[in-house]
Protein backbone atom coordinates (compact mmCIF):
# COMPACT_ATOMS: atom_id res chain seq x y z
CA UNK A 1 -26.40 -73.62 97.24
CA UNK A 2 -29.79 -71.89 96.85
CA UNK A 3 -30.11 -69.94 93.08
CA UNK A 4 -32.00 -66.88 92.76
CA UNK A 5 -34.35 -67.59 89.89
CA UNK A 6 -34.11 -63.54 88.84
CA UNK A 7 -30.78 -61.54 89.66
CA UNK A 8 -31.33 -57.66 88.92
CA UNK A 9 -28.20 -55.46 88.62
CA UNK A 10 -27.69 -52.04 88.97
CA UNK A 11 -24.65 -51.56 86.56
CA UNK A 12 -23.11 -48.44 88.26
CA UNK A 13 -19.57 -46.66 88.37
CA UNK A 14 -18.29 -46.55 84.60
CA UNK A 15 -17.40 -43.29 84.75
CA UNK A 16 -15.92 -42.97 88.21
CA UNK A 17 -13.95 -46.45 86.71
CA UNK A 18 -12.45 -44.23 84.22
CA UNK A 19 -11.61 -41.51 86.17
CA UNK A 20 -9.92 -43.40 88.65
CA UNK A 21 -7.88 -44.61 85.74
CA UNK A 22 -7.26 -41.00 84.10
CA UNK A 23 -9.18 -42.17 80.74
CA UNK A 24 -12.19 -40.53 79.41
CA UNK A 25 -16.10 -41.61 80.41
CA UNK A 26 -16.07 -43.35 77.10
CA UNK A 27 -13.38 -45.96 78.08
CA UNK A 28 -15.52 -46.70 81.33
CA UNK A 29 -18.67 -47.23 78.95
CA UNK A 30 -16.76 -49.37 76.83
CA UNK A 31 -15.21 -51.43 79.65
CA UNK A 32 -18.72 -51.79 80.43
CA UNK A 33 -20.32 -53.13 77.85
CA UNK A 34 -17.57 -55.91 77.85
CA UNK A 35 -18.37 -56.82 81.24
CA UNK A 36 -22.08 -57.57 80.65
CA UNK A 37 -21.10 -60.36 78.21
CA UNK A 38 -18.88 -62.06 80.56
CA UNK A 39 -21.77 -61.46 83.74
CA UNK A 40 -24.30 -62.60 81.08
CA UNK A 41 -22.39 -66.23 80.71
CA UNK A 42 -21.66 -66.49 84.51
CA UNK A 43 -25.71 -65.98 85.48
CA UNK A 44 -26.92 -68.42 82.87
CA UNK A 45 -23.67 -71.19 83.81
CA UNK A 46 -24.73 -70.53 87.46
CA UNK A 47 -28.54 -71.88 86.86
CA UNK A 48 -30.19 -68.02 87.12
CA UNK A 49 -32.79 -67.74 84.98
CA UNK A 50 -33.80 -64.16 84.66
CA UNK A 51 -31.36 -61.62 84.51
CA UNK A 52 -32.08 -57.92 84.24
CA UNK A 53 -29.61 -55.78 83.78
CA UNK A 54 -30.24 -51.72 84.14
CA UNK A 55 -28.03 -50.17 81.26
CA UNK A 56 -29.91 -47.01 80.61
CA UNK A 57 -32.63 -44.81 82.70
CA UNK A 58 -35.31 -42.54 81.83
CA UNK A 59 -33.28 -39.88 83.87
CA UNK A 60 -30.17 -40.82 82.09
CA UNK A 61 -31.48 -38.52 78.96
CA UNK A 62 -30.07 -35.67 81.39
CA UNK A 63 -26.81 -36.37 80.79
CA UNK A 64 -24.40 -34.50 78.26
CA UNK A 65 -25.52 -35.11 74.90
CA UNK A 66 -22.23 -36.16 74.03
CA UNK A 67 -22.58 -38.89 76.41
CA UNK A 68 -25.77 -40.12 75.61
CA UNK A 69 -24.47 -40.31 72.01
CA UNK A 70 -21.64 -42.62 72.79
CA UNK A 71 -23.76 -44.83 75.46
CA UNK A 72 -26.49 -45.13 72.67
CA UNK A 73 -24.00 -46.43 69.80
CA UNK A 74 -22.43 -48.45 72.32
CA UNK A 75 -26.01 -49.87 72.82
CA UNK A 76 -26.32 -50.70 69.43
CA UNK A 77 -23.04 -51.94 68.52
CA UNK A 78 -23.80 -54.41 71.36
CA UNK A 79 -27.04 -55.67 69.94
CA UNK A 80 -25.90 -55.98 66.41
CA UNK A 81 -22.82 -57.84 67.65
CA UNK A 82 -24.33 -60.34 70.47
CA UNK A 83 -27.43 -62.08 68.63
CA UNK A 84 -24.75 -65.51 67.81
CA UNK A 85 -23.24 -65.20 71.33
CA UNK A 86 -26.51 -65.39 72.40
CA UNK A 87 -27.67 -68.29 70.62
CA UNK A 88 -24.76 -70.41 71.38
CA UNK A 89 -25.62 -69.67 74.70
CA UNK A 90 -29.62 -70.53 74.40
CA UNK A 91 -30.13 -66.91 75.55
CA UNK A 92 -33.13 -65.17 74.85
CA UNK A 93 -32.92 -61.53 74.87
CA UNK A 94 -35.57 -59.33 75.91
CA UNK A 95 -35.54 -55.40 75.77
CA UNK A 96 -37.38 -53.92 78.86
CA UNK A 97 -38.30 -50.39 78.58
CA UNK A 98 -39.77 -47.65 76.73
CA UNK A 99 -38.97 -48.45 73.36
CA UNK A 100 -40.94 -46.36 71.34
CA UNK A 101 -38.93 -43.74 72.75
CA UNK A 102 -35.33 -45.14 71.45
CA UNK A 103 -34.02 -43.96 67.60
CA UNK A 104 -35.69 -45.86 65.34
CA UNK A 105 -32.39 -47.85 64.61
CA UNK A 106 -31.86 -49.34 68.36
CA UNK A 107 -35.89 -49.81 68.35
CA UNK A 108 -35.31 -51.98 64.96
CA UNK A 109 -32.26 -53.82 66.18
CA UNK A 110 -33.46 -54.50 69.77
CA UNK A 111 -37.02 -55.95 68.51
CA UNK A 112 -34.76 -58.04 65.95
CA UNK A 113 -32.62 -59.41 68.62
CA UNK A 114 -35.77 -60.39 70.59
CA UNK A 115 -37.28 -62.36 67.46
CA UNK A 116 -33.46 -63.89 66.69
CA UNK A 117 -33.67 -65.31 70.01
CA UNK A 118 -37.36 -66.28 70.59
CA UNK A 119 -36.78 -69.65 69.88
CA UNK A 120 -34.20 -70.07 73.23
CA UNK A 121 -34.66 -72.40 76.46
CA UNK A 122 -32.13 -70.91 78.25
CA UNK A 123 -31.67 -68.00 80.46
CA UNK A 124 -33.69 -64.76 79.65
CA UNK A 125 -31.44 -62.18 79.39
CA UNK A 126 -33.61 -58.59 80.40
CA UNK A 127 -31.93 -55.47 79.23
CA UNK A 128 -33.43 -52.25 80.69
CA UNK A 129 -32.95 -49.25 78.95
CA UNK A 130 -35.20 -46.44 78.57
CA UNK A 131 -36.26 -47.59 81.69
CA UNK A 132 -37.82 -46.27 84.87
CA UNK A 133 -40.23 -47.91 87.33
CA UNK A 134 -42.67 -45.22 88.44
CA UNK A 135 -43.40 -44.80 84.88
CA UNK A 136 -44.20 -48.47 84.25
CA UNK A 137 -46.61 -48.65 87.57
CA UNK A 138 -48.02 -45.16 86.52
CA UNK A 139 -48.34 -47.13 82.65
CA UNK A 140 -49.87 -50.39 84.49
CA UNK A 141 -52.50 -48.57 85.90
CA UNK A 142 -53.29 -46.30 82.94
CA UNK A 143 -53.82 -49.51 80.89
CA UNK A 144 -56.16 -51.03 83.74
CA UNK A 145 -58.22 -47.85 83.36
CA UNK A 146 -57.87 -48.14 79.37
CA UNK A 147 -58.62 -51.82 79.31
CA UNK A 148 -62.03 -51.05 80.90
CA UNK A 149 -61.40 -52.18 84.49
CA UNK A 150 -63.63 -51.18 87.38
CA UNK A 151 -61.53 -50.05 90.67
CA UNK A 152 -63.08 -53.09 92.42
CA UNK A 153 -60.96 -55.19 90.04
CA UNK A 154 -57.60 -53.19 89.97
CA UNK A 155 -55.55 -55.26 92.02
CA UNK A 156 -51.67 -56.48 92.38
CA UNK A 157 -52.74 -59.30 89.85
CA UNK A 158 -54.44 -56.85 87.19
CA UNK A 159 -51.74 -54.01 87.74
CA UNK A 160 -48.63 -57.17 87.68
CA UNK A 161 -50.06 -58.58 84.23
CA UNK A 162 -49.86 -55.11 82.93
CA UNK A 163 -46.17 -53.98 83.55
CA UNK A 164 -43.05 -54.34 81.29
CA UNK A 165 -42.02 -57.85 83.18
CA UNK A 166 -45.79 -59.94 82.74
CA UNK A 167 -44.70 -63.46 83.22
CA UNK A 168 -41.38 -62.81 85.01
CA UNK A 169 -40.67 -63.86 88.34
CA UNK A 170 -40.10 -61.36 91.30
CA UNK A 171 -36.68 -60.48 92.17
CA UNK A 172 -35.05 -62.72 94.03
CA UNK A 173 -31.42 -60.96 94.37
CA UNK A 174 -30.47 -56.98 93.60
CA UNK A 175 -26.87 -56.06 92.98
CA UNK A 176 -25.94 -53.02 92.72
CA UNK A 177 -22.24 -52.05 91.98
CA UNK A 178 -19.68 -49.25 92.80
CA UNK A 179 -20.71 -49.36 96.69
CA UNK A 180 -23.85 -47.02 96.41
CA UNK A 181 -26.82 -48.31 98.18
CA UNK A 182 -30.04 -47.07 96.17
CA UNK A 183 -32.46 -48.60 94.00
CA UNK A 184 -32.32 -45.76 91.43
CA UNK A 185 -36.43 -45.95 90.26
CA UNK A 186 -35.19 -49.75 89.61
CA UNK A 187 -37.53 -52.57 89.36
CA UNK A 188 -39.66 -50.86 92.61
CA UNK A 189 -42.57 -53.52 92.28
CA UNK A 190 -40.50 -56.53 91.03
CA UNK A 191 -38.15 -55.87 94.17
CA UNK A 192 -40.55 -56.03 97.03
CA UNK A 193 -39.06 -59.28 98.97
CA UNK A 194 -35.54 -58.78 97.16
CA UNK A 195 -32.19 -59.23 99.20
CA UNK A 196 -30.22 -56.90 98.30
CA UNK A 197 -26.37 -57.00 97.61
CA UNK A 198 -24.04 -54.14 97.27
CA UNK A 199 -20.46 -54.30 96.13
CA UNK A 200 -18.08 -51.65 96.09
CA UNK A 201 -16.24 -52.20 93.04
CA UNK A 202 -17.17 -50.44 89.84
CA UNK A 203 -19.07 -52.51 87.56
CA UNK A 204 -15.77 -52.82 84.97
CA UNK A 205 -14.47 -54.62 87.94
CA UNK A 206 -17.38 -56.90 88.46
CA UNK A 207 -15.96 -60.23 87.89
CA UNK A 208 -16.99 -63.37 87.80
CA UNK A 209 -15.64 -63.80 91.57
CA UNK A 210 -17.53 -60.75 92.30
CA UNK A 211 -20.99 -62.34 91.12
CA UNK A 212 -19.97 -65.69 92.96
CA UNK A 213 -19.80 -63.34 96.59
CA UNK A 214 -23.14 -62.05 95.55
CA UNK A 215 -24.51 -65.66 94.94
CA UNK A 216 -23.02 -67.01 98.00
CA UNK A 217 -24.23 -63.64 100.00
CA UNK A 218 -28.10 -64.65 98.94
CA UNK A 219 -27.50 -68.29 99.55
CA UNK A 220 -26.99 -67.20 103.90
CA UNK A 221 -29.95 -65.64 104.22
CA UNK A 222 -33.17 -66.75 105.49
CA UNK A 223 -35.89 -65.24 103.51
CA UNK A 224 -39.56 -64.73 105.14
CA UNK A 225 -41.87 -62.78 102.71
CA UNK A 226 -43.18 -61.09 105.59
CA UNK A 227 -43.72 -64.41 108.05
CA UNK A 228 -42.68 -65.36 111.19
């Protein structure tokens, strides 16, 4: 069977999760965060070598405060807790993002967990947060014109070397969880020739079986970049 060399997922439905369940958002988040060690495992045991996960958007700062709160000490919790998981693992962890706009104690403990695991072979384990993708093109090209480029040599090359994910492959395979069917100012560049996968069951619920149907989904399809 043919393995994407980057998965992406949209990690969507906590909250509706919880509700369904008559608990509060928090549970969903919680529920959550559990799941993305367990996908985390299954995408680096399945031969994926790039996974980026969307955890947190630029837009998501619009959310109750209360919310936010929670998601963000969830966020750490997660990074303070994972770094041996990791290494067992040969993970390497990389934060992809804004981070100089995160509380100084995620930006500390994020940055940490990306030196911890520098060292790693395995799997690269990208954790968006922070994160939106018209302001990392609108960033690329700011840089170009920064970095002293004439407009004869901004090109996809130039403009690719300068976003968050220089050095990572394109997309191969999108998920995106909790049947919606957007890409949510996700990875717009990275995605161009993506297949895209959508399941309908929150991401709490998205199982190891559930990532297998996604894998076996990409695995049918004929993929032409645009050929014949």
């Amino acid at each position: 069977m043919e393995i994407p060399q980057h998965v992406a997922i949209i990690m969507d439905g906590n909250g509706r999760w919880a509700k369904d369940k008559g608990l509060p958002r928090i549970k969903g988040h919680k529920a959550g965060v559990a799941r993305v060690e367990e996908i985390v495992e299954v995408a680096a045991n399945s031969g994926v070598k790039h996974l980026s996960l969307y955890a947190f958007s630029t837009e998501n700062w619009r959310r109750p405060e209360s919310e936010v709160s929670v998601i963000m000490c969830l966020l750490r919790l997660y990074l303070r807790l994972y770094t041996n998981s990791l290494h067992r693992k040969g993970i390497r962890f990389h934060f992809l993002g804004d981070i100089e706009g995160m509380p100084e104690g995620i930006r500390a403990d994020a940055l940490a967990l990306e030196i911890a695991t520098a060292g790693e072979n395995g799997m690269v384990f990208h954790l968006a947060v922070n994160y939106g993708s018209r302001m990392e093109l609108v960033n690329a090209i700011k840089k170009c014109i920064s970095d002293g480029l004439e407009v004869a040599d901004i090109n996809e090359t130039t403009v690719e070397e300068r976003l968050l994910t220089k050095g990572v492959p394109p997309v191969d395979l999108l998920i995106r969880t909790s049947g919606e069917q957007r890409i949510s100012n996700f990875l717009l560049w990275q995605c161009a020739y993506a297949e895209f996968y959508f399941a309908d069951c929150h991401w709490p619920d998205f199982n190891k079986a559930e990532f297998q149907k996604a894998m076996e989904s990409f695995a049918s399809r004929e993929r032409r970049f645009g050929g014949i």
